[in-house]
Protein backbone atom coordinates (compact mmCIF):
# COMPACT_ATOMS: atom_id res chain seq x y z
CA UNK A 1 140.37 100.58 78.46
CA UNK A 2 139.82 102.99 81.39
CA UNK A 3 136.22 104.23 82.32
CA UNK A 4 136.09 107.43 84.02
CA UNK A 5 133.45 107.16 87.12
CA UNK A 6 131.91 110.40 88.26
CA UNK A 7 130.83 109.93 91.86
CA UNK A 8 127.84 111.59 93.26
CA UNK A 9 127.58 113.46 97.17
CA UNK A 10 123.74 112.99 98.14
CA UNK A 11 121.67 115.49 99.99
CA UNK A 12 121.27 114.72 103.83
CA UNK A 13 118.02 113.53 104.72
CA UNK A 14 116.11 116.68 106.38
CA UNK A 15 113.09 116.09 108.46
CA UNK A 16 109.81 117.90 107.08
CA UNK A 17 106.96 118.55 108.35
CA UNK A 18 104.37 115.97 107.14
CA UNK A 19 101.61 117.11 109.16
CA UNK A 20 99.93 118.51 106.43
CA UNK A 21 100.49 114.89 104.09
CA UNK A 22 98.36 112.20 103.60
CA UNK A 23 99.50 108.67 104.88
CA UNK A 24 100.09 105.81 102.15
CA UNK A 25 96.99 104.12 103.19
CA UNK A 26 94.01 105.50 105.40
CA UNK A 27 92.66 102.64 107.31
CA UNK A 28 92.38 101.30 110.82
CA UNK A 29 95.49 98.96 110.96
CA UNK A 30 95.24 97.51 114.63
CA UNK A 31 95.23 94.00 113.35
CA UNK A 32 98.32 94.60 110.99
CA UNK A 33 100.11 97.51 112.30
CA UNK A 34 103.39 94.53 113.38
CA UNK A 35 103.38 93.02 110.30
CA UNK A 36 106.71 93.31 108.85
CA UNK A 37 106.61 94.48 104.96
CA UNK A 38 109.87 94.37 102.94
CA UNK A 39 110.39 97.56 100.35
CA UNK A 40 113.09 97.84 97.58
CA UNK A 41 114.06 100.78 95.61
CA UNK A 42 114.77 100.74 91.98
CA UNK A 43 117.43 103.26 91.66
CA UNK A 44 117.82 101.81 88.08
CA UNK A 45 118.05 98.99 85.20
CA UNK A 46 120.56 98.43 82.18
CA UNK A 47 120.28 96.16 79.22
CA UNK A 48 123.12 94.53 77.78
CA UNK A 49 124.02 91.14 75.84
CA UNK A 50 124.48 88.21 77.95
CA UNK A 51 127.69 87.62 76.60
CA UNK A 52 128.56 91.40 78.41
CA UNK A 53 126.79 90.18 81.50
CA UNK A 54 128.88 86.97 81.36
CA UNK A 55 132.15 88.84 81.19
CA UNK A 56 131.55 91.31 84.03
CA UNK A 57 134.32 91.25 86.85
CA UNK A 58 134.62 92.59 90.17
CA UNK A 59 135.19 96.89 89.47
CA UNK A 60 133.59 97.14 86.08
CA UNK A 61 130.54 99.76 85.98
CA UNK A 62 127.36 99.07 84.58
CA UNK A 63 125.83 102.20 82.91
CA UNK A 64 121.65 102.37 84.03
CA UNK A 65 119.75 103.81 81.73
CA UNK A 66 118.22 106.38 84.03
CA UNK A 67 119.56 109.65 84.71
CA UNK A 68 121.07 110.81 88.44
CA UNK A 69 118.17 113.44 88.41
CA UNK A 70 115.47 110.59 87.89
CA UNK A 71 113.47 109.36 90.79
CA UNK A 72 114.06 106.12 92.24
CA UNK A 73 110.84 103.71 92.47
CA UNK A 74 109.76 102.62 96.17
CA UNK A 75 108.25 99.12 95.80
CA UNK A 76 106.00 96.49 97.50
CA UNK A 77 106.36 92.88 96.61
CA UNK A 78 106.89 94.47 93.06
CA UNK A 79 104.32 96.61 93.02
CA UNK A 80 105.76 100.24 92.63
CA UNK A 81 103.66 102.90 95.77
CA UNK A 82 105.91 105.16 95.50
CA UNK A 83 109.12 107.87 93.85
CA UNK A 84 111.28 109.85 95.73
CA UNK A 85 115.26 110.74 95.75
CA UNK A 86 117.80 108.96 96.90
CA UNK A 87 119.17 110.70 100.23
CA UNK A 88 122.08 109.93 102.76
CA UNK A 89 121.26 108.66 106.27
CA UNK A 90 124.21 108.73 108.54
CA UNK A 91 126.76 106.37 106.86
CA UNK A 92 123.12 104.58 105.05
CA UNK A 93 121.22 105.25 101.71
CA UNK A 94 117.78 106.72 102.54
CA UNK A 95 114.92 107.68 100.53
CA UNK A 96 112.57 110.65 100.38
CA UNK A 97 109.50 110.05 99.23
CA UNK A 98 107.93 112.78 96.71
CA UNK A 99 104.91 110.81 95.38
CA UNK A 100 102.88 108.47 96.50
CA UNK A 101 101.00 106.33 93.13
């Protein structure tokens, strides 16, 4: 069986002007300001038998239930902060952030 996989071109990041935009958090960080944080983005999920999961080999494509147009979720330790799209940076995936929750 042959699966047909459309690839996507992604918008290059462009600078805005976030002058005007509220920061994540408003607080005095002094004390924390060089902690390191580690974010992931959910770009995605898929459900599928285990037996499926089991069987999956190096080039098959799982199918995510979300659509390209959907946001991807910016998280902290789980905890969702954040949508945006995803965006190329240089040869890197990026995103842009268009809400903050």
């Amino acid at each position: 069986m042959t699966n047909i996989v459309d690839h996507i071109e992604l918008d290059e990041a462009q600078s805005l002007d976030n002058a005007h935009l509220q920061p994540l958090i408003k607080r005095d960080m002094g004390l924390i300001k060089h902690v390191l944080v580690e974010l992931s983005v959910d770009v995605g999920s898929a459900k599928m038998p285990v037996e499926e999961f089991f069987n999956l080999k190096a080039g098959d494509v799982v199918k995510l239930l979300q659509q390209v147009n959907e946001p991807a979720t910016l998280r902290l330790d789980g905890k969702a902060v954040a949508r945006g799209e995803l965006v190329a940076v240089d040869d890197n995936f990026g995103i842009q952030l268009t809400d903050i929750l």
